[in-house]
N, C-alpha and C. Protein backbone atom coordinates (compact mmCIF):
# COMPACT_ATOMS: atom_id res chain seq x y z
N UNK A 1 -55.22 -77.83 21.55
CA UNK A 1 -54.26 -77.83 22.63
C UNK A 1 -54.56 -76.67 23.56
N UNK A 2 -54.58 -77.10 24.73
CA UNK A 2 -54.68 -76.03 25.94
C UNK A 2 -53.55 -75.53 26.51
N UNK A 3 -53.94 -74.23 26.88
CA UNK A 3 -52.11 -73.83 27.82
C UNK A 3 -51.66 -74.41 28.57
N UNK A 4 -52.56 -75.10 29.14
CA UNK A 4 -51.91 -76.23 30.07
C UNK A 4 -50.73 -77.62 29.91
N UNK A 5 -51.29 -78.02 28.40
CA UNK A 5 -50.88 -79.12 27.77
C UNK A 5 -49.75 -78.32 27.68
N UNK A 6 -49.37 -77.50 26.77
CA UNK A 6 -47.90 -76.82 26.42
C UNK A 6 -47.14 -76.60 27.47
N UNK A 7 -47.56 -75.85 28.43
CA UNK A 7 -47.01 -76.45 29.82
C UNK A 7 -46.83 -77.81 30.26
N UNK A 8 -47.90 -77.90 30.07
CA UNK A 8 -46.70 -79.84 31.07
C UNK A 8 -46.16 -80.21 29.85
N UNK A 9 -46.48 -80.06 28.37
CA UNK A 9 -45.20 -80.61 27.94
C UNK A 9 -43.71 -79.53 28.29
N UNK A 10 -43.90 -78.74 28.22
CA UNK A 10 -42.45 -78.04 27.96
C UNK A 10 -41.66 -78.55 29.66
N UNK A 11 -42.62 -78.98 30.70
CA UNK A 11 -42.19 -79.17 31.76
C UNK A 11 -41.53 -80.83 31.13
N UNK A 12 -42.40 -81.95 31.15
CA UNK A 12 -42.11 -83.19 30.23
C UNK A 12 -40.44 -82.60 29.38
N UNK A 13 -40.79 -81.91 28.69
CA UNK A 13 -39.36 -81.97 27.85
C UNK A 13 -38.16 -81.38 28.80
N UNK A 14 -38.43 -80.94 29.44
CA UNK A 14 -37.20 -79.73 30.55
C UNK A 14 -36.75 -81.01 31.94
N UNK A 15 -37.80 -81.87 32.05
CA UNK A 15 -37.26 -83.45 33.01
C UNK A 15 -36.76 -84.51 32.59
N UNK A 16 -36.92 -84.00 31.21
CA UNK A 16 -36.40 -85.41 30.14
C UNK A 16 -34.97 -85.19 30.67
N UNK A 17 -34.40 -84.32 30.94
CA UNK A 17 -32.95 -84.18 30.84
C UNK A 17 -32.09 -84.82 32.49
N UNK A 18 -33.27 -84.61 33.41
CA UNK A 18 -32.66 -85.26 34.85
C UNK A 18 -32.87 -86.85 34.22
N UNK A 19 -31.93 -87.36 35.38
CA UNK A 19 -31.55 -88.92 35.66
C UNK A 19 -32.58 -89.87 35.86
N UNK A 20 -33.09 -88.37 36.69
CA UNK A 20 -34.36 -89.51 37.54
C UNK A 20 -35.66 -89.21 37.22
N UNK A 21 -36.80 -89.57 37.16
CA UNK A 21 -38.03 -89.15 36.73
C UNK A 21 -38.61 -88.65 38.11
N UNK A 22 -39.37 -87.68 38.40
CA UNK A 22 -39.70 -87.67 39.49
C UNK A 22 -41.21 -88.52 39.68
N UNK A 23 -41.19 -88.67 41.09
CA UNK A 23 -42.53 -90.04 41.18
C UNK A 23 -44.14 -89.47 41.43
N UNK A 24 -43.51 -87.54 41.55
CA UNK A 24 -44.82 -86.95 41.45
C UNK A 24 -46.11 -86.90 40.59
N UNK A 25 -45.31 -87.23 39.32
CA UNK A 25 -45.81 -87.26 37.64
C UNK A 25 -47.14 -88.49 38.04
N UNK A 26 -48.38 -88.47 37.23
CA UNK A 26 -49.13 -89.26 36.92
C UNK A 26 -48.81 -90.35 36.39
N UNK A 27 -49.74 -91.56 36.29
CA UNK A 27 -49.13 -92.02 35.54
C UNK A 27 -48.55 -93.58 35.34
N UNK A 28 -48.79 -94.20 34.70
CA UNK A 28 -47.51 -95.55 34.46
C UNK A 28 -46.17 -94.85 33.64
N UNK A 29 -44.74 -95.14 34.27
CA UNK A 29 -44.14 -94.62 33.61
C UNK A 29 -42.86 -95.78 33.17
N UNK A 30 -42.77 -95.60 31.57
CA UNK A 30 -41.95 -96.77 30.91
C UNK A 30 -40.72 -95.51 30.34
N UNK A 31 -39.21 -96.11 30.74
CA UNK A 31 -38.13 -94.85 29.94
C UNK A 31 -37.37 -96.00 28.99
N UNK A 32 -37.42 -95.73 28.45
CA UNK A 32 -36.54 -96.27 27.00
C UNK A 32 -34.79 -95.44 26.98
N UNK A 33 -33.95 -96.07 27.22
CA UNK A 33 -32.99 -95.92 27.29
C UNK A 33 -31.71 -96.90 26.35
N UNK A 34 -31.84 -96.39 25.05
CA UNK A 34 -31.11 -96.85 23.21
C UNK A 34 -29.24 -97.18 23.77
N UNK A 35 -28.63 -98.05 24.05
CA UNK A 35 -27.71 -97.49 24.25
C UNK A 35 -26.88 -97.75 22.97
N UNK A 36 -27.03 -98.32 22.11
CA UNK A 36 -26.59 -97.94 20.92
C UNK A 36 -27.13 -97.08 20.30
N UNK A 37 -28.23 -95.73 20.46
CA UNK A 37 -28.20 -94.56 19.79
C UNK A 37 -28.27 -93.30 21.38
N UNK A 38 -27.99 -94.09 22.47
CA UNK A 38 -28.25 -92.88 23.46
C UNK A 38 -29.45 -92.06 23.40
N UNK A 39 -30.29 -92.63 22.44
CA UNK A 39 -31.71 -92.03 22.88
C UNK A 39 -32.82 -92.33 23.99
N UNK A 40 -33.45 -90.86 25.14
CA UNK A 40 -33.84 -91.54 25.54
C UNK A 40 -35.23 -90.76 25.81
N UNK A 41 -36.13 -91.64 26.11
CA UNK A 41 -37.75 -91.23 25.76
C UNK A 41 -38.37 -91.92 26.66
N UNK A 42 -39.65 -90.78 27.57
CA UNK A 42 -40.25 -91.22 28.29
C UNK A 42 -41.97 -91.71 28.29
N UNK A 43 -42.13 -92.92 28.39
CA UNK A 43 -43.74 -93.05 27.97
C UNK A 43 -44.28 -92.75 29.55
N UNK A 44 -45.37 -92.80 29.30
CA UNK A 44 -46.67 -92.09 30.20
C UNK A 44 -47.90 -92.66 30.03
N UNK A 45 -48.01 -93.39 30.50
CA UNK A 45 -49.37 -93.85 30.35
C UNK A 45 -50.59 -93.38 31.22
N UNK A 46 -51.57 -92.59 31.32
CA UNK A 46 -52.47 -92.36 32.17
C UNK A 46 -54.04 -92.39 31.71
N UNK A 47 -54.44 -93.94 31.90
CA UNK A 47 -56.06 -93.85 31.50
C UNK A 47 -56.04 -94.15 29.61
N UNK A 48 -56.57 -93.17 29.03
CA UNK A 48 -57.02 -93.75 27.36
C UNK A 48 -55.44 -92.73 26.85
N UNK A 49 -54.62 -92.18 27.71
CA UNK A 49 -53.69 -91.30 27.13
C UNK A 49 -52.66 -91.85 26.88
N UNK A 50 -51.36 -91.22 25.99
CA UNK A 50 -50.14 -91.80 25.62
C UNK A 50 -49.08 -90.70 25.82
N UNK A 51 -48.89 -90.50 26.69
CA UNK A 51 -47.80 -89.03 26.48
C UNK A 51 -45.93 -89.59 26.37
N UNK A 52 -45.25 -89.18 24.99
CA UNK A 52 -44.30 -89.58 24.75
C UNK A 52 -43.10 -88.71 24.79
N UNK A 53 -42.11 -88.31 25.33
CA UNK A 53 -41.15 -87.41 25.76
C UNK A 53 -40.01 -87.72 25.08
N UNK A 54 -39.67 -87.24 24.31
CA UNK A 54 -37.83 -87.49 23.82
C UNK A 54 -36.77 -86.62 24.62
N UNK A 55 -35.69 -86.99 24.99
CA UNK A 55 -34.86 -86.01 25.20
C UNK A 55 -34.11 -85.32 24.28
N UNK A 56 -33.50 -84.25 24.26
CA UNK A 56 -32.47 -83.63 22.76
C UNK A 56 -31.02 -84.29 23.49
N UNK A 57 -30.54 -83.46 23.00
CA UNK A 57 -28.61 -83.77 22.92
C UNK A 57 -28.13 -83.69 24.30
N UNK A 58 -27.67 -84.81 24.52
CA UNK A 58 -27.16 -84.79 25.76
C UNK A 58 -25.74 -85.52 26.10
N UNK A 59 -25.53 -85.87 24.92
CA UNK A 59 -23.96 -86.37 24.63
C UNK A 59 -23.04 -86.55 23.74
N UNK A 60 -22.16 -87.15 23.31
CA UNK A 60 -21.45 -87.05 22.01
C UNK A 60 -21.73 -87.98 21.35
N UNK A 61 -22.66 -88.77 21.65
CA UNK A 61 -23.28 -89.78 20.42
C UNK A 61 -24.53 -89.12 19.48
N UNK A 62 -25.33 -88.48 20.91
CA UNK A 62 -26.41 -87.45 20.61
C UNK A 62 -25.95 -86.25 19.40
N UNK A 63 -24.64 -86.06 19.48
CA UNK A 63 -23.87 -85.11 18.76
C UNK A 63 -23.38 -85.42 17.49
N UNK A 64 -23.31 -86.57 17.19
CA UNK A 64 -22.91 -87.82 15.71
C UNK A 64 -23.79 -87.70 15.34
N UNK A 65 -25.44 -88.50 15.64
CA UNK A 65 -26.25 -88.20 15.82
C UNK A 65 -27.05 -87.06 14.97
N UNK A 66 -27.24 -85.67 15.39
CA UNK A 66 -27.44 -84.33 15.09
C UNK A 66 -26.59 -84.01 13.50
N UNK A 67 -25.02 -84.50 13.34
CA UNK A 67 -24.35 -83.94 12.16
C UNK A 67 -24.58 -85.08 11.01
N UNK A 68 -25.43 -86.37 11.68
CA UNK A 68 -25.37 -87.30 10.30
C UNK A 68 -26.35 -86.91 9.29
N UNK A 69 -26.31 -85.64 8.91
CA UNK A 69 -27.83 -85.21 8.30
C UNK A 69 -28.03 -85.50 6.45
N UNK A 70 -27.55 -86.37 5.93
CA UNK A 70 -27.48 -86.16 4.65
C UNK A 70 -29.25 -87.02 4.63
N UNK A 71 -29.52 -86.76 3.49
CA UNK A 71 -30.51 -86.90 3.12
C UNK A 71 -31.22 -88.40 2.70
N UNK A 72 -32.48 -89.14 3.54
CA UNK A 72 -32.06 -90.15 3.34
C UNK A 72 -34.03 -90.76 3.02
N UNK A 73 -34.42 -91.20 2.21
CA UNK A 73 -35.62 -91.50 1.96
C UNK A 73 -36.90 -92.08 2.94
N UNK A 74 -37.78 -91.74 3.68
CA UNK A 74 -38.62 -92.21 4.35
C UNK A 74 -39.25 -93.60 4.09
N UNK A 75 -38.79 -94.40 5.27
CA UNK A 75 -39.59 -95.61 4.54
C UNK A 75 -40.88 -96.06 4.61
N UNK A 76 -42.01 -95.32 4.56
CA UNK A 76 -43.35 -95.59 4.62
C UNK A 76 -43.85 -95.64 3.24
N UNK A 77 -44.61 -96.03 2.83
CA UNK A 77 -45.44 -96.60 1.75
C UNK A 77 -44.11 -96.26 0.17
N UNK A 78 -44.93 -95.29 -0.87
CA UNK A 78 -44.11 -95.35 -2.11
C UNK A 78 -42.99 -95.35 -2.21
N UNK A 79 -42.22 -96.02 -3.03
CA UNK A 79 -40.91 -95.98 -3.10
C UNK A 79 -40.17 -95.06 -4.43
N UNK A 80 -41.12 -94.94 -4.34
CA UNK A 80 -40.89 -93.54 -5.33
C UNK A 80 -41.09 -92.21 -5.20
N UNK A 81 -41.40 -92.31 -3.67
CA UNK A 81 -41.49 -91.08 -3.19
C UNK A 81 -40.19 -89.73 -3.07
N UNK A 82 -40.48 -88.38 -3.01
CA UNK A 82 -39.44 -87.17 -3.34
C UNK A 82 -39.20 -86.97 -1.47
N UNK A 83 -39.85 -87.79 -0.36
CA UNK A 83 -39.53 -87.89 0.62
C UNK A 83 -38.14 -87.69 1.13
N UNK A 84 -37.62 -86.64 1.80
CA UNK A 84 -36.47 -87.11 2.40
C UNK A 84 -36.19 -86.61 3.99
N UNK A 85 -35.77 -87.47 4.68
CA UNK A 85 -35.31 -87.12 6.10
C UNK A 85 -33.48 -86.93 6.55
N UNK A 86 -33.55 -86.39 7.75
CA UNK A 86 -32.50 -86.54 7.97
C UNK A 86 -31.77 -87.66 8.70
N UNK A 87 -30.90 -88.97 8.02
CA UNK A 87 -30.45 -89.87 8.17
C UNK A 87 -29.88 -90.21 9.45
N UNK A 88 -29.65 -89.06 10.61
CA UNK A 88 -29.32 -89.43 11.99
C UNK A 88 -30.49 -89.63 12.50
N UNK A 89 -31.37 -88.49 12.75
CA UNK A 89 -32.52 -88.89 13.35
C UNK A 89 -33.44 -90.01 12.86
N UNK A 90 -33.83 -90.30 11.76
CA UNK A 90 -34.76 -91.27 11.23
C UNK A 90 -33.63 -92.89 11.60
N UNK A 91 -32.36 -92.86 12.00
CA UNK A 91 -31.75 -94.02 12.26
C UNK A 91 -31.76 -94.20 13.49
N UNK A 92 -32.29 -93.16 14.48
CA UNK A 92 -31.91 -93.23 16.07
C UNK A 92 -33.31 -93.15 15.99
N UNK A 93 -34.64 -92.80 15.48
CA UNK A 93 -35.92 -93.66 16.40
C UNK A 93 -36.17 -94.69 15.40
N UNK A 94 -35.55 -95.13 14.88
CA UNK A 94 -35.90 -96.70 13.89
C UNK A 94 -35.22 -97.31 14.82
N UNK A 95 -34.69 -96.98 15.82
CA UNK A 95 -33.50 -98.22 16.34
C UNK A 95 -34.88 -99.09 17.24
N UNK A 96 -34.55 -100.42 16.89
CA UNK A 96 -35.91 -101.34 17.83
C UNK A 96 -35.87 -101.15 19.08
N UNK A 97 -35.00 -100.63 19.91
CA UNK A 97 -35.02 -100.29 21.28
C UNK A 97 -36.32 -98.98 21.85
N UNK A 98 -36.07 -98.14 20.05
CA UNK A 98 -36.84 -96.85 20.46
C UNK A 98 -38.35 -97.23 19.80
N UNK A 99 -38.53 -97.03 18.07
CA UNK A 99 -39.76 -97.74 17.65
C UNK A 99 -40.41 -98.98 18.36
N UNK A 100 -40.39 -99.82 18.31
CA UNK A 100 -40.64 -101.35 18.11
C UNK A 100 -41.11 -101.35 20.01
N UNK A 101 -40.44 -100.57 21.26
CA UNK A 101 -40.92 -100.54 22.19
C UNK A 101 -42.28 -99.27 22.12
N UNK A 102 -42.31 -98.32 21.50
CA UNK A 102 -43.09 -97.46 21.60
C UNK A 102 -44.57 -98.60 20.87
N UNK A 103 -44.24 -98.60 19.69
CA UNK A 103 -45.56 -99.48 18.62
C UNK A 103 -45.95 -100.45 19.91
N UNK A 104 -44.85 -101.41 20.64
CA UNK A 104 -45.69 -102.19 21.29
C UNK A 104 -46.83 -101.91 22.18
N UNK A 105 -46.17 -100.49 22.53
CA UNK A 105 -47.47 -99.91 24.18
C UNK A 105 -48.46 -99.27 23.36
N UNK A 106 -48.55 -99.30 22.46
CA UNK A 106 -49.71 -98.78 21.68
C UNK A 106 -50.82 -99.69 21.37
N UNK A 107 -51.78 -99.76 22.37
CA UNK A 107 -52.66 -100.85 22.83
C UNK A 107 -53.79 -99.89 22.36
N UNK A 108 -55.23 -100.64 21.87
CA UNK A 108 -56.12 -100.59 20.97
C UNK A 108 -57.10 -99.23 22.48
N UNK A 109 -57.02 -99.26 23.23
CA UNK A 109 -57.06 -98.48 25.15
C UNK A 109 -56.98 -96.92 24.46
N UNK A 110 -55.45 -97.28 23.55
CA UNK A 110 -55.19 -95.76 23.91
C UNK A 110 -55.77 -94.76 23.00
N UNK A 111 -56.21 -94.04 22.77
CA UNK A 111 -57.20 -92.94 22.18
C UNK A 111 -56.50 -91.77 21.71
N UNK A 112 -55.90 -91.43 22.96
CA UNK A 112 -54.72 -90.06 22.61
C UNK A 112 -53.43 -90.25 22.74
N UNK A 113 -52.80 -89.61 21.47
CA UNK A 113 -51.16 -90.00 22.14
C UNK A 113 -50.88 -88.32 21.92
N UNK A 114 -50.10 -87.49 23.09
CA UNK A 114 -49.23 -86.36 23.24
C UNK A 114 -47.69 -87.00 23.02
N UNK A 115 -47.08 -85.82 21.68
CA UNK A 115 -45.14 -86.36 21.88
C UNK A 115 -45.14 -85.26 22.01
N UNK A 116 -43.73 -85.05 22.78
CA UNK A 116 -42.70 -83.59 23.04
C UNK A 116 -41.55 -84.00 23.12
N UNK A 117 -40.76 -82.85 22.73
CA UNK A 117 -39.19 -82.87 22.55
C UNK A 117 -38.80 -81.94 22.35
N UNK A 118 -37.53 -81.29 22.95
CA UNK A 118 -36.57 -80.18 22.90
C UNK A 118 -35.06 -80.88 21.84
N UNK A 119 -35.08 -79.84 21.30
CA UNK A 119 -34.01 -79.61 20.40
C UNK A 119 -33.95 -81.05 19.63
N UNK A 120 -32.94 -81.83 19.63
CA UNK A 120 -32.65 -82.92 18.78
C UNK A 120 -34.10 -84.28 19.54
N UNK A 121 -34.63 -83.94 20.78
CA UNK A 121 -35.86 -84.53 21.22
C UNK A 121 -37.46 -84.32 20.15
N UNK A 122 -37.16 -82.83 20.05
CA UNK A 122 -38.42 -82.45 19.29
C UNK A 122 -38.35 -83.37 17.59
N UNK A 123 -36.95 -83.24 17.42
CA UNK A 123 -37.13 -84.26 15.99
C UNK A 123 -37.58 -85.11 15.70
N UNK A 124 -37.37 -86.03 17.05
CA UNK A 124 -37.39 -87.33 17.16
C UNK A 124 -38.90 -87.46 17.28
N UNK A 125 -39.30 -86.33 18.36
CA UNK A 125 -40.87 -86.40 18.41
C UNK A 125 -41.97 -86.26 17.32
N UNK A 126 -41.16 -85.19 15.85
CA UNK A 126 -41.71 -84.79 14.78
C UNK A 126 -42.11 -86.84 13.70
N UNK A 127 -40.41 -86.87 14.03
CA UNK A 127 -40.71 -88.68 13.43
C UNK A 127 -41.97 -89.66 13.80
N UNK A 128 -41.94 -89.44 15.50
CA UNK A 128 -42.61 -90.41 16.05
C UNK A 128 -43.63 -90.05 15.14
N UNK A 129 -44.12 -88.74 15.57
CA UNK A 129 -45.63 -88.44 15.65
C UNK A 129 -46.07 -88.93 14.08
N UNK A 130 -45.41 -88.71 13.03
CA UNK A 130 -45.69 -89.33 11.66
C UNK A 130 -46.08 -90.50 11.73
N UNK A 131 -44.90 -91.05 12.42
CA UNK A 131 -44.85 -92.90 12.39
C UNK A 131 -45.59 -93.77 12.90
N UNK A 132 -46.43 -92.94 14.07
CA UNK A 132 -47.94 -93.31 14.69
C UNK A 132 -48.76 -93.30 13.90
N UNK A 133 -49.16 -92.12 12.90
CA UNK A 133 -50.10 -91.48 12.76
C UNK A 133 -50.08 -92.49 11.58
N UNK A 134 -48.75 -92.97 10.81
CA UNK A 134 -49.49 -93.56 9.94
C UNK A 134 -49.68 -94.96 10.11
N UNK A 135 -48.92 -95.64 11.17
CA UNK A 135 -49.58 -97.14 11.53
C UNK A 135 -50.35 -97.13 12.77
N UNK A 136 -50.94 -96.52 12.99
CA UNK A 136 -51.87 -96.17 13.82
C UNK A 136 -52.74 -95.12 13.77
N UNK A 137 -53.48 -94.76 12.59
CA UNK A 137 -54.64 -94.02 12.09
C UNK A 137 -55.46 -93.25 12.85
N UNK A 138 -56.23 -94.15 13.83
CA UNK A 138 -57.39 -94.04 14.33
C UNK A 138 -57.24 -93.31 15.74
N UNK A 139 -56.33 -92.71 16.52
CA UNK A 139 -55.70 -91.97 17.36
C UNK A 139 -56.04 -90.46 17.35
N UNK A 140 -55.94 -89.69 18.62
CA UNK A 140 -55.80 -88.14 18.51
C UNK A 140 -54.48 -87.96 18.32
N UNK A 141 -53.51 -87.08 18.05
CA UNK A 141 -52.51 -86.94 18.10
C UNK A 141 -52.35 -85.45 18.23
N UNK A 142 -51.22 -85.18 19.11
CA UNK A 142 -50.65 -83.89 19.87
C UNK A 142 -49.26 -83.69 19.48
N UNK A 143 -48.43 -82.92 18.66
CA UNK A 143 -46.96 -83.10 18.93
C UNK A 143 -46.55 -81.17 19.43
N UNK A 144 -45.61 -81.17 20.48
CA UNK A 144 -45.31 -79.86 21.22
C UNK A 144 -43.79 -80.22 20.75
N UNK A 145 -43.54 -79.31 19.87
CA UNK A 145 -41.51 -79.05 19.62
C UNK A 145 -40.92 -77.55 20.37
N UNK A 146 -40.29 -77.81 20.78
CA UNK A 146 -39.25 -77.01 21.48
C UNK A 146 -38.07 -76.87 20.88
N UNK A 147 -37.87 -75.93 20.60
CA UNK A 147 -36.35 -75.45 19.36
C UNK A 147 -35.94 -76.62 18.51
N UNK A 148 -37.30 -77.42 17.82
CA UNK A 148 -37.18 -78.15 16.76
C UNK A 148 -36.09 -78.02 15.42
N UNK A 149 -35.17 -78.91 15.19
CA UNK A 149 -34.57 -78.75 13.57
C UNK A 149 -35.02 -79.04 12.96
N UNK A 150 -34.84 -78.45 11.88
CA UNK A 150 -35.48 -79.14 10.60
C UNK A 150 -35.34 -81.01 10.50
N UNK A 151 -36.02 -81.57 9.89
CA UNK A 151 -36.41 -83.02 9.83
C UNK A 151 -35.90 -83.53 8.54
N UNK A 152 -36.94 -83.06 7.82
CA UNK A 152 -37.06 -83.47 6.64
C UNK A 152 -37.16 -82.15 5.23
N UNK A 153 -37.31 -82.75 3.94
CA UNK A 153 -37.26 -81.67 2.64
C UNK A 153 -38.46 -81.45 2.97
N UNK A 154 -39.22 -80.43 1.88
CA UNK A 154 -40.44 -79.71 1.62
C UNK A 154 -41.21 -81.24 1.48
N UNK A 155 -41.24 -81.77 1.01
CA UNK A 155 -42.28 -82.90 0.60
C UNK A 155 -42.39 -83.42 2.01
N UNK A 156 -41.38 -84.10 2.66
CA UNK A 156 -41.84 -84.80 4.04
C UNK A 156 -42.50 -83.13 5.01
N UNK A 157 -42.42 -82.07 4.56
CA UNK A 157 -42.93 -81.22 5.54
C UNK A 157 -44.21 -81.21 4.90
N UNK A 158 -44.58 -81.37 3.96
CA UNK A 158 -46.22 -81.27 3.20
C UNK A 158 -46.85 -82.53 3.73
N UNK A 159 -45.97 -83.96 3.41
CA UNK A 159 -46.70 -84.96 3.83
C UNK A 159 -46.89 -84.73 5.90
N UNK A 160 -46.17 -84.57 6.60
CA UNK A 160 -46.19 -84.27 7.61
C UNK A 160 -47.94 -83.55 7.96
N UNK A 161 -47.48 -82.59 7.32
CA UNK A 161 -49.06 -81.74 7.62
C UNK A 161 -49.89 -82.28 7.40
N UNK A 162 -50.32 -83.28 5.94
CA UNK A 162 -51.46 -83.51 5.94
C UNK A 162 -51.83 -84.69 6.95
N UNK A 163 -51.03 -85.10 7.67
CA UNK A 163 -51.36 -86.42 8.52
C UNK A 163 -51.62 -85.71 10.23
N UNK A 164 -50.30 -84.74 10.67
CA UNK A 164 -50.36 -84.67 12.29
C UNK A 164 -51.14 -83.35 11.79
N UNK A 165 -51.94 -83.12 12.03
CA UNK A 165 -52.70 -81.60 11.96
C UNK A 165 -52.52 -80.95 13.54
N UNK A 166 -52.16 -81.13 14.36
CA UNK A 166 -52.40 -80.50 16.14
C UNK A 166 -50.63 -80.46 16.10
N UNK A 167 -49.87 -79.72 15.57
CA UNK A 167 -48.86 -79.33 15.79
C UNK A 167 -48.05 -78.05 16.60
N UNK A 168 -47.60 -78.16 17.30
CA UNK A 168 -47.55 -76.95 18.12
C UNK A 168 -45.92 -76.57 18.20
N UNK A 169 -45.00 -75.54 17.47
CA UNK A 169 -43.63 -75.36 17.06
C UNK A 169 -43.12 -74.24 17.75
N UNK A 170 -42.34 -74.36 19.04
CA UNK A 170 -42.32 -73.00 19.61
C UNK A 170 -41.07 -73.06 19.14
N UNK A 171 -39.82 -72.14 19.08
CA UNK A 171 -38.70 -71.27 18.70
C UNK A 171 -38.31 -70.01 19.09
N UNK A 172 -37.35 -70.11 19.25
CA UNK A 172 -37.11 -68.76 19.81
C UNK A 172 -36.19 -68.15 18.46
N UNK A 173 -36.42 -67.11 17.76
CA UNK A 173 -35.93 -66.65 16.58
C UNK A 173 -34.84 -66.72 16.19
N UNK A 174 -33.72 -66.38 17.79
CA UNK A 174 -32.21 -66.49 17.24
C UNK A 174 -31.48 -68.18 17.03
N UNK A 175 -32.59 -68.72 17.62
CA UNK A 175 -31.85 -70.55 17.62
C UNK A 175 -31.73 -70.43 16.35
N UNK A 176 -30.16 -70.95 16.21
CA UNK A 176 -29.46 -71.75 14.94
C UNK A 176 -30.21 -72.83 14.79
N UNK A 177 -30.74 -73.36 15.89
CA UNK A 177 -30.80 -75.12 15.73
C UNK A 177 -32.35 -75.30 14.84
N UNK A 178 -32.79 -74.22 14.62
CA UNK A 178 -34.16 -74.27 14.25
C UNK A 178 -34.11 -74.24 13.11
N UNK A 179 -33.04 -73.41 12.32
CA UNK A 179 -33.04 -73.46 10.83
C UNK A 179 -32.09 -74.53 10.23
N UNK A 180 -31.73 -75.72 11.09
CA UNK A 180 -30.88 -76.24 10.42
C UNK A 180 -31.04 -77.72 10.70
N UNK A 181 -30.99 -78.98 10.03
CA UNK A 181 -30.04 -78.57 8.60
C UNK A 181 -30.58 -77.83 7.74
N UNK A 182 -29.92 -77.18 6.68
CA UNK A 182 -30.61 -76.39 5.23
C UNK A 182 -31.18 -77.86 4.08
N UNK A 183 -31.92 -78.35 4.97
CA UNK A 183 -32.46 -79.50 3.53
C UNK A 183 -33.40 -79.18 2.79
């Protein structure tokens, strides 16, 4: 990752929050807008690239959302796995409005995919970037978090690593939102 990339993402995550996208941006641009989870995420398409934007909390569903954190099993491969996530977020990008449109634009073209997300965005982006990486293998992958919460237990943070390796976790020390939930 270049300084540049961290820049336009942190810019990407800081526009996620206006109404409007501006038309300066590169780009094909697709916004996903959940209104049964109020999530909303911006694709980017430019050339062999995939750049994917979540927004964080931006309302009181976003806020249900954030406190549904009990602990809830990842559903990718073993089922016997010590996997666990946090049950708001892993239910708000499973919603088919958010997954099921992202998997579709994921055309055999694209080579690189960049995600970013601020605060309850960066989570969502931590999910995606797994959920690519593992039905979609053969990809570069980029994920930029911005005052990321915790996701998942120690095991989904081990499995995490060994799959997105280009992770980039900025924080600012005093954010609450970074150490929490305590899973």
């Amino acid at each position: 990752m270049q300084p540049s990339d961290v820049l336009r993402a942190m810019s990407l995550s800081a526009l996620a929050y206006r109404d409007i996208q501006p038309a300066c941006l590169s780009g094909t641009l697709l916004e996903i807008n959940d209104p049964k989870t109020d999530i909303q995420c911006f694709l980017r398409k430019m050339e062999r690239t995939l750049t994917i934007t979540f927004r964080g909390s931006d309302s009181h569903q976003d806020w249900k959302t954030n406190f549904a954190f009990q602990k809830k099993k990842i559903p990718y491969g073993n089922t016997a796995s010590k996997i666990r996530v946090h049950t708001g977020f892993i239910d708000a990008y499973k919603s088919p409005a958010v997954r099921d449109t992202i998997h579709d634009i994921m055309s055999d073209e694209i080579c690189q995919v960049k995600i970013c997300g601020h605060s309850q965005g960066a989570a969502l982006a931590i999910l995606c970037g797994v959920d690519l990486e593992y039905n979609f293998p053969d990809r570069d992958y980029e994920v930029m978090l911005f005052g990321a919460p915790r996701v998942g237990n120690n095991a989904f943070r081990k499995s995490y690593n060994k799959r997105v390796f280009k992770t980039l976790r900025i924080e600012n020390g005093n954010d609450i939102v970074t150490k929490i939930p305590f899973i």
